[in-house]
Protein backbone atom coordinates (compact mmCIF):
# COMPACT_ATOMS: atom_id res chain seq x y z
CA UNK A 1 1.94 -11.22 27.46
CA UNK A 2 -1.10 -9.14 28.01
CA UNK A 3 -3.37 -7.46 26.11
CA UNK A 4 -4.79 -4.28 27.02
CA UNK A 5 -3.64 -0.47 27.63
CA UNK A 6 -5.21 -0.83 31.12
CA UNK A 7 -2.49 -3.52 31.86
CA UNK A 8 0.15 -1.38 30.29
CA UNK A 9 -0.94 2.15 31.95
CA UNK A 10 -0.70 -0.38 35.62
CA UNK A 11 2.80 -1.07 34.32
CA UNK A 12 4.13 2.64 33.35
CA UNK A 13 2.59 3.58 37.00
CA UNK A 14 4.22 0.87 38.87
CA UNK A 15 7.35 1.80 37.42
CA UNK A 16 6.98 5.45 37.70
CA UNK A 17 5.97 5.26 41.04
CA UNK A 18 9.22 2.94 42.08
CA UNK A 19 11.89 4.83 39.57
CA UNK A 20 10.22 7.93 38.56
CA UNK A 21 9.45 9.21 35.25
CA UNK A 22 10.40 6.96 32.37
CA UNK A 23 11.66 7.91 29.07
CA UNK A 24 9.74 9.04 26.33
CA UNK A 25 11.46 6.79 23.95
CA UNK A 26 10.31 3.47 26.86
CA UNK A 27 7.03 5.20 26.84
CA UNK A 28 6.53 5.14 23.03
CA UNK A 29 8.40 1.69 22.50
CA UNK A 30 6.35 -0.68 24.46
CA UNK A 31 3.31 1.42 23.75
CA UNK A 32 3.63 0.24 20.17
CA UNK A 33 5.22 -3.42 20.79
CA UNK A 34 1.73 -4.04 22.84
CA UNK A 35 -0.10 -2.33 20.26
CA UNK A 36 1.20 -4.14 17.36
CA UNK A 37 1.03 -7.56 18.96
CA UNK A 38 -2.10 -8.37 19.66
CA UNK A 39 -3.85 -6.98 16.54
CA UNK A 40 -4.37 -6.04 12.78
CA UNK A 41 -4.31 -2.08 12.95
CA UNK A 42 -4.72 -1.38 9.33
CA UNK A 43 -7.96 -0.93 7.09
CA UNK A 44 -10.95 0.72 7.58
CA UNK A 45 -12.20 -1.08 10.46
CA UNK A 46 -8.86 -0.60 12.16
CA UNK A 47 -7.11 2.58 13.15
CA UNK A 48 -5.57 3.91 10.37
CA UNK A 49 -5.04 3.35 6.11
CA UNK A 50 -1.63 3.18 4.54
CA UNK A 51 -1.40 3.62 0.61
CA UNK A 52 -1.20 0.70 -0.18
CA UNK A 53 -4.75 0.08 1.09
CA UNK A 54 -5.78 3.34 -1.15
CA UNK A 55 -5.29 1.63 -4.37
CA UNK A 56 -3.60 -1.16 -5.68
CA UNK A 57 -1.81 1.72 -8.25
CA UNK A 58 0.77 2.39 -5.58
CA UNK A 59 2.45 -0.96 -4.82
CA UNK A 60 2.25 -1.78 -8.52
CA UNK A 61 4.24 1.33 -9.36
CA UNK A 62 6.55 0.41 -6.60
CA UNK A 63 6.96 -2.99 -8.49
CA UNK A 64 7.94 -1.69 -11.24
CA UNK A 65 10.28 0.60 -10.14
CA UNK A 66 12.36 -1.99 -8.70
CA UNK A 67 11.75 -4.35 -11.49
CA UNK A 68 13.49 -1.20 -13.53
CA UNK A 69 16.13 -0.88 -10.92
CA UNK A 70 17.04 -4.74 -11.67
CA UNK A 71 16.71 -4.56 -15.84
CA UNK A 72 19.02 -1.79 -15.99
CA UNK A 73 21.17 -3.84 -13.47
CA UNK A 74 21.62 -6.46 -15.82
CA UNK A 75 19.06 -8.83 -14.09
CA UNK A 76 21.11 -10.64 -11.63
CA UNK A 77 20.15 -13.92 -10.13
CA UNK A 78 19.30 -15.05 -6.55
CA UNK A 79 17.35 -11.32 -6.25
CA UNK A 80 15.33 -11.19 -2.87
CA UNK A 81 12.10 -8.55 -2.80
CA UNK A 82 12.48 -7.51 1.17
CA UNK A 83 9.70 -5.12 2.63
CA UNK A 84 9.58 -4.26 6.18
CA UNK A 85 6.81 -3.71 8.34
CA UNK A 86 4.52 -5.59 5.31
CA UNK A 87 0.83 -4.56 7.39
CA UNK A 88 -1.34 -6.73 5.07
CA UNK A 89 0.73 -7.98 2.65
CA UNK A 90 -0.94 -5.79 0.05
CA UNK A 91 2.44 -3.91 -1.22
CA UNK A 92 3.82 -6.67 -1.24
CA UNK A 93 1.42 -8.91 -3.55
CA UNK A 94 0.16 -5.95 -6.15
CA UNK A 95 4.48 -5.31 -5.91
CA UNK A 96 5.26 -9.24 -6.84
CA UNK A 97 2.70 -8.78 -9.73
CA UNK A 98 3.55 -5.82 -11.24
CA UNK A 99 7.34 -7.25 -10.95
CA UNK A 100 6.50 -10.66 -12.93
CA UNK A 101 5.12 -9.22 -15.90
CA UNK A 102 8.49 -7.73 -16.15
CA UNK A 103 9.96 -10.82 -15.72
CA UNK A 104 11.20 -10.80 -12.29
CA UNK A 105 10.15 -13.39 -9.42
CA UNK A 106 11.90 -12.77 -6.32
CA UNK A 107 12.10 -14.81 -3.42
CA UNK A 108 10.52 -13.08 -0.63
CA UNK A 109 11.37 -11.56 2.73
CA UNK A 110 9.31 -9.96 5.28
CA UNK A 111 10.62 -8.43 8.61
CA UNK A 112 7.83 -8.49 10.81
CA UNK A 113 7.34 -9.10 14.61
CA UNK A 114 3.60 -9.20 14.69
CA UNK A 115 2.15 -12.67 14.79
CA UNK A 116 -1.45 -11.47 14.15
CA UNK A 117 0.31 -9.63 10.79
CA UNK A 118 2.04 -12.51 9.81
CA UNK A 119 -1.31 -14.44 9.68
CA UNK A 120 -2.90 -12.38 7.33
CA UNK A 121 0.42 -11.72 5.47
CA UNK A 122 0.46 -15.76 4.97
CA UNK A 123 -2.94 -15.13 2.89
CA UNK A 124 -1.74 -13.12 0.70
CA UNK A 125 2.08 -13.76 0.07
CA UNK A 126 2.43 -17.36 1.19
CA UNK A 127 5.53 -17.77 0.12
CA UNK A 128 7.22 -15.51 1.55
CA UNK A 129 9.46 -15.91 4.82
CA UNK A 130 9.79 -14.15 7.61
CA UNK A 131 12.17 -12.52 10.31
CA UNK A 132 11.74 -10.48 13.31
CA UNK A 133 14.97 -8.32 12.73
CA UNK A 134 16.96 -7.47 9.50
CA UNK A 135 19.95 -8.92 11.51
CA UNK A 136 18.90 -12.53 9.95
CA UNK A 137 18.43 -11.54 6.65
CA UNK A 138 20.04 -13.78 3.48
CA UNK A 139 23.39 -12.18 2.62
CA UNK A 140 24.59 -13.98 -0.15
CA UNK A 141 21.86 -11.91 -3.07
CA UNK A 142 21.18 -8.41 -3.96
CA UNK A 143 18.51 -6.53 -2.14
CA UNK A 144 14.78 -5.05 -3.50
CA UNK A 145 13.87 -3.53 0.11
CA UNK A 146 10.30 -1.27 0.92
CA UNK A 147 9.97 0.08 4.02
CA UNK A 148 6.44 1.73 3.30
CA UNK A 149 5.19 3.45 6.90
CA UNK A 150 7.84 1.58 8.95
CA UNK A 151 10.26 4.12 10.23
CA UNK A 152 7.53 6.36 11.75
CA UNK A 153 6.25 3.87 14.31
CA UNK A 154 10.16 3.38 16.22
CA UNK A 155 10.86 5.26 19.06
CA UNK A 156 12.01 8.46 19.42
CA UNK A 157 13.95 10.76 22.08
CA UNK A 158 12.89 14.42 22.67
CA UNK A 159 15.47 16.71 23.96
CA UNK A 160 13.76 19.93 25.60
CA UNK A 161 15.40 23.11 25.96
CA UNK A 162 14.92 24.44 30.07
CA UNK A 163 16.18 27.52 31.64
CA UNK A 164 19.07 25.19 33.34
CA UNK A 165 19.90 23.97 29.59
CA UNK A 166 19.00 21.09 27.72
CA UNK A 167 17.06 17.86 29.05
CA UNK A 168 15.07 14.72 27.98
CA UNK A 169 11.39 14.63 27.71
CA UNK A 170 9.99 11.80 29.96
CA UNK A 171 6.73 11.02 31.09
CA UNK A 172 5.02 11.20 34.45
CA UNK A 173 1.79 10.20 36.20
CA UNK A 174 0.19 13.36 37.59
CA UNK A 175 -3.26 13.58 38.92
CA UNK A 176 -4.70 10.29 37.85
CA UNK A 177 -2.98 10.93 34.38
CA UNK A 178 0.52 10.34 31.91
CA UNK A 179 1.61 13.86 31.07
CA UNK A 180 5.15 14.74 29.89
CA UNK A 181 7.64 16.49 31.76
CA UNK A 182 11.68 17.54 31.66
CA UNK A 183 14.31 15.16 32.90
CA UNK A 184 16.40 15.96 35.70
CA UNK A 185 19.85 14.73 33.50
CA UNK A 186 21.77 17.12 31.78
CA UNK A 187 21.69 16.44 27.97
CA UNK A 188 23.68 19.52 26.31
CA UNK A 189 26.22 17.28 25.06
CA UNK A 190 23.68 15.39 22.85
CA UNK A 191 22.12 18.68 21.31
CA UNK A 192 24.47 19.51 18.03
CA UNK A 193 25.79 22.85 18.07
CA UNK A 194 24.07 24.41 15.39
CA UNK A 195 20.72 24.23 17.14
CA UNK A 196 21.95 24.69 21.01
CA UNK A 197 21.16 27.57 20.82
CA UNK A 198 17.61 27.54 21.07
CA UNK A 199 14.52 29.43 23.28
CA UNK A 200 13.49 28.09 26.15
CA UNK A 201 10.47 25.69 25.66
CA UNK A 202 12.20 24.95 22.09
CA UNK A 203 12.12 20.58 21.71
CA UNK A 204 14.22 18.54 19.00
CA UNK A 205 13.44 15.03 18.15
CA UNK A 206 15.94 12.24 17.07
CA UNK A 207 15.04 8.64 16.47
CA UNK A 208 18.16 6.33 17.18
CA UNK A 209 16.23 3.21 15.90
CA UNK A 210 15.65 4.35 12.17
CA UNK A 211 19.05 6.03 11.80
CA UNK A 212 20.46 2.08 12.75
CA UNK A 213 17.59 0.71 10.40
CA UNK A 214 18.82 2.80 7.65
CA UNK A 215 22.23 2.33 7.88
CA UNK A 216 21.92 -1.74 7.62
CA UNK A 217 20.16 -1.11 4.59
CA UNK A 218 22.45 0.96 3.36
CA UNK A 219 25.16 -1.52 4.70
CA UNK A 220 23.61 -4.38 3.07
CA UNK A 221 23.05 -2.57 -0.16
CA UNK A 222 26.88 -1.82 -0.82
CA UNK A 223 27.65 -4.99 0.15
CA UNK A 224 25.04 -7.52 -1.51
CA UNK A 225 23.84 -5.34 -4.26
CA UNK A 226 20.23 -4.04 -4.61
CA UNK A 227 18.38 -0.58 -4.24
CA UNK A 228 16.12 0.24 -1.59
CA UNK A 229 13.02 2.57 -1.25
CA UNK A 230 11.91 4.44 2.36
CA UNK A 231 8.10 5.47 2.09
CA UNK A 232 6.76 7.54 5.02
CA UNK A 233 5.60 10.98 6.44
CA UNK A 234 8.15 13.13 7.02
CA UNK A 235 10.36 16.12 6.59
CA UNK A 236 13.51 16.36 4.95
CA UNK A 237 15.30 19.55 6.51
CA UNK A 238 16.10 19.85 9.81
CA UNK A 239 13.36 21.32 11.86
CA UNK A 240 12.25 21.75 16.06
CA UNK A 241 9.06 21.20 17.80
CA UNK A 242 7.69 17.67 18.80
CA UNK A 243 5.37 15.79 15.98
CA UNK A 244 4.28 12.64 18.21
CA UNK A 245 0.73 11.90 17.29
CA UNK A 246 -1.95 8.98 18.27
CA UNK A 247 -4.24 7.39 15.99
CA UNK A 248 -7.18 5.26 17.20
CA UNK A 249 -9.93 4.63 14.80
CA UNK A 250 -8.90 6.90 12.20
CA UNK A 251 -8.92 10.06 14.90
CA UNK A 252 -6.19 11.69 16.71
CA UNK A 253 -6.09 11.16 20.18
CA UNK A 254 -4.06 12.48 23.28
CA UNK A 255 -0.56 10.24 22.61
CA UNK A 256 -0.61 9.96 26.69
CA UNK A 257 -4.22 8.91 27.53
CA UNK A 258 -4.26 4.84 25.86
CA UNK A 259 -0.59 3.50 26.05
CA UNK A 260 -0.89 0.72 23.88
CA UNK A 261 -4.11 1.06 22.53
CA UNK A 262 -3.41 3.88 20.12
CA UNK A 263 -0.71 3.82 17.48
CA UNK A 264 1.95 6.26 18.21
CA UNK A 265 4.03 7.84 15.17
CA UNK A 266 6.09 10.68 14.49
CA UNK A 267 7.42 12.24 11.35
CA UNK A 268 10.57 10.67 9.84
CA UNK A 269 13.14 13.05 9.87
CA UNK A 270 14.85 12.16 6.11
CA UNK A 271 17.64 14.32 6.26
CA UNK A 272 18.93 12.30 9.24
CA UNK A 273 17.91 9.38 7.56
CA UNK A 274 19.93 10.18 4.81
CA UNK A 275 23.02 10.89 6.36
CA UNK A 276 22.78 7.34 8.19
CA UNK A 277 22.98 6.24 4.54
CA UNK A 278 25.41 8.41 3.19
CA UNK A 279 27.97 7.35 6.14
CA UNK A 280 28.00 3.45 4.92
CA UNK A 281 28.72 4.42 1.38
CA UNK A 282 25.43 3.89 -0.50
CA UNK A 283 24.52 6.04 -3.33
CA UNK A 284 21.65 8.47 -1.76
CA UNK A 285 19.17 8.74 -4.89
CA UNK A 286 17.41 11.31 -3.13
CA UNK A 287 14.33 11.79 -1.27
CA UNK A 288 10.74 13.41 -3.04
CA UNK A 289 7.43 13.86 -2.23
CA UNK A 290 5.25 10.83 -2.75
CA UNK A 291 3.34 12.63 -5.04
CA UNK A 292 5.87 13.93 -7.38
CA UNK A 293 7.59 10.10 -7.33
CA UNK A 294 4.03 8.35 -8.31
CA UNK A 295 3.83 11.07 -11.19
CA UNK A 296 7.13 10.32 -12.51
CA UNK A 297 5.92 6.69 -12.31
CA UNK A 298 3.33 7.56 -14.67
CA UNK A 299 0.08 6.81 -12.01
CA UNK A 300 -1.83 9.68 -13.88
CA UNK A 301 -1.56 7.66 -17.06
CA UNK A 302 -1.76 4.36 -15.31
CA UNK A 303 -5.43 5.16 -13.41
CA UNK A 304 -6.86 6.55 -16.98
CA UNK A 305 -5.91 3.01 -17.92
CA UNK A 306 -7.66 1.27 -14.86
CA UNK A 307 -10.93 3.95 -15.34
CA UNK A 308 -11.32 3.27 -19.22
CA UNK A 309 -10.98 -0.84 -18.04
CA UNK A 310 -13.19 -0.27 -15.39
CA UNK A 311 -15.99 2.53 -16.13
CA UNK A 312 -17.92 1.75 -13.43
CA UNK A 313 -15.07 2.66 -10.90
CA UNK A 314 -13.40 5.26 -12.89
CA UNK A 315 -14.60 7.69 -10.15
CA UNK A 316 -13.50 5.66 -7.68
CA UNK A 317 -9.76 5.28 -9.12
CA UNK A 318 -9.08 8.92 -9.57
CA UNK A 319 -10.23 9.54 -5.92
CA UNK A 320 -7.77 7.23 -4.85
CA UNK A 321 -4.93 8.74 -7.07
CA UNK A 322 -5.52 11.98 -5.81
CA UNK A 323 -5.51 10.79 -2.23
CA UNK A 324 -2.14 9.55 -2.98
CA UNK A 325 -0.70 12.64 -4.91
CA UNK A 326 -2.77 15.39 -3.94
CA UNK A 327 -0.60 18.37 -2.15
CA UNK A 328 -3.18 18.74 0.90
CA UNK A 329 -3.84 14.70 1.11
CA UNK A 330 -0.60 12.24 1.28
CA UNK A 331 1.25 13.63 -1.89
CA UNK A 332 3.57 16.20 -0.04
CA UNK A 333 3.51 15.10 3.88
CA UNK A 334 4.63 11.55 2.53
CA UNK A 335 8.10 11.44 1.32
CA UNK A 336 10.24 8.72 -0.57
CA UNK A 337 13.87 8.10 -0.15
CA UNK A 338 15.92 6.01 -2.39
CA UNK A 339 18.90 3.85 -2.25
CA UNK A 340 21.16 2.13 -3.97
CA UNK A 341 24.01 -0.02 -3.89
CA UNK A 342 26.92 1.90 -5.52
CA UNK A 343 27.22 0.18 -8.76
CA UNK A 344 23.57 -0.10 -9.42
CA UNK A 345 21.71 2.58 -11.48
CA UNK A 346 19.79 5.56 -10.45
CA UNK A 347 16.44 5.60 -10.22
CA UNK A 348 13.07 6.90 -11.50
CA UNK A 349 12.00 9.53 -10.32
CA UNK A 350 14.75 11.21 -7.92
């Protein structure tokens, strides 16, 4: 495979110029598949942060809310922590910590495609296994899942509302450049009634992939056992316009001008997300804003712990709290949905 969004641009333009535009949803898929494959994205020298690398407060919280989860479950055996999408593997290990001073030491499960990932994953979780798909997943156990910053990196369709009715968004190479454009198809029947009626110019968003990675969660969860958290930016009411964005060294740049060098997102659209849930028969817990969930953790009390440890950094650790729970930082864009299996209790929190 090559590296390189020169290679892939020479790709999108060969096939544009053979078969026309291309979806959006091809556009943004193998965008990110050669983005993700050739490199470690995450950290300060890379593109862009998650939370985890903020402080080691979040994934411990995150520990011990599913450590909770499984106490109150009546601690079964053969209990598998799962997290997809692991980045680092830094969830993951401050998660596995927090969870064996309660007791708990799950055998571990990562779902991740990237081999560069999975080498530094290795360092820091080495025991854990891995899988490119949940299909592949052990069965026969109940579940701890995190999917922290996972859904907002699949694929999504845009539907576009035009003067002859509703079409896809694909995208085009105009004038030496990729610029999107309406599809030629007829896509009324995809548009739900309750927002066909729409101006002209008006765009909706759906993303097929995490409504099926949802509902195998959710599938897995009433079938195995387990309970499930969904960490990520995003709304959770229906709502129009188009939110793809491109990251490339912690800026936002045009999501048309580097396929594959830039990572391409959009917001996670929850209340979607939670219907995909709702239809297998999981219990919904609910989905918050990050901020208001790592309160009800206790994260205020637990980085006055760290500070008073740790004088020297105190200023350091309440930065980083309020960068996860602040309302203009990542405490209200980031939301966090939680599942769990129906016989399991609710959760913290919700």
């Amino acid at each position: 495979m090559e590296h390189g969004g020169e290679q892939l641009a020479a790709v999108f333009q060969r096939l544009i110029a053979r078969y026309g535009p291309i979806t959006l949803q091809h556009y943004m898929g193998e965008s990110n598949a050669r983005y993700y494959a050739g490199k470690d994205p995450l950290g300060s020298a890379g593109d862009f942060i998650t939370a985890p690398e903020v402080s080691q407060m979040f994934g411990e919280l995150i520990g011990l809310w599913l450590a909770d989860m499984w106490m109150r479950a009546g601690r079964p055996e053969d209990v598998r922590y799962v997290e997809l999408g692991p980045g680092r593997g830094t969830l993951a290990r401050d998660a596995l910590r927090a969870m064996k001073r309660s007791g708990l030491a799950p055998a571990v499960h990562f779902v991740e495609g990237s081999a560069a990932l999975r080498r530094i994953q290795l360092a820091a979780v080495p025991q854990a296994e891995w899988h490119h798909d949940l299909s592949d997943l052990p069965t026969d156990g109940p579940m701890l899942l995190v999917g922290n910053e996972f859904l907002d990196a699949l694929p999504v369709r845009q539907l576009v509302k035009t003067p002859e009715g509703w079409r896809e968004r694909m995208v085009d190479f105009q004038e030496g450049r990729f610029v999107p454009v309406a599809g030629d198809k007829p896509m009324d029947a995809a548009v739900p009634e309750t927002i066909n009626e729409q101006a002209d110019g008006a765009l909706i968003e759906t993303c097929p992939g995490a409504a099926a990675v949802v509902g195998e969660v959710a599938r897995r969860l009433v079938s195995q056992g387990g309970a499930a958290l969904l960490i990520d930016y995003g709304y959770d009411r229906p709502q129009t316009g188009s939110t793809l964005q491109a990251l490339k060294a912690h800026t936002k740049v045009d999501p048309f001008a580097l396929p594959g060098e830039a990572d391409l997102t959009c917001l996670v659209d929850f209340s979607a997300a939670g219907e995909a849930a709702s239809a297998q028969g999981v219990r919904h817990l609910g989905t918050v804003a990050q901020g208001h969930f790592l309160r009800a953790l206790g994260i205020e009390m637990r980085a006055d712990k760290l500070a008073a440890a740790a004088p020297e950094h105190a200023s350091a650790i309440h930065a980083a709290m309020h960068r996860l729970i602040g309302k203009k930082q990542m405490g209200t864009l980031f939301k966090v949905m939680g599942l769990a299996a129906p016989d399991w209790p609710h959760g913290a929190g919700f």
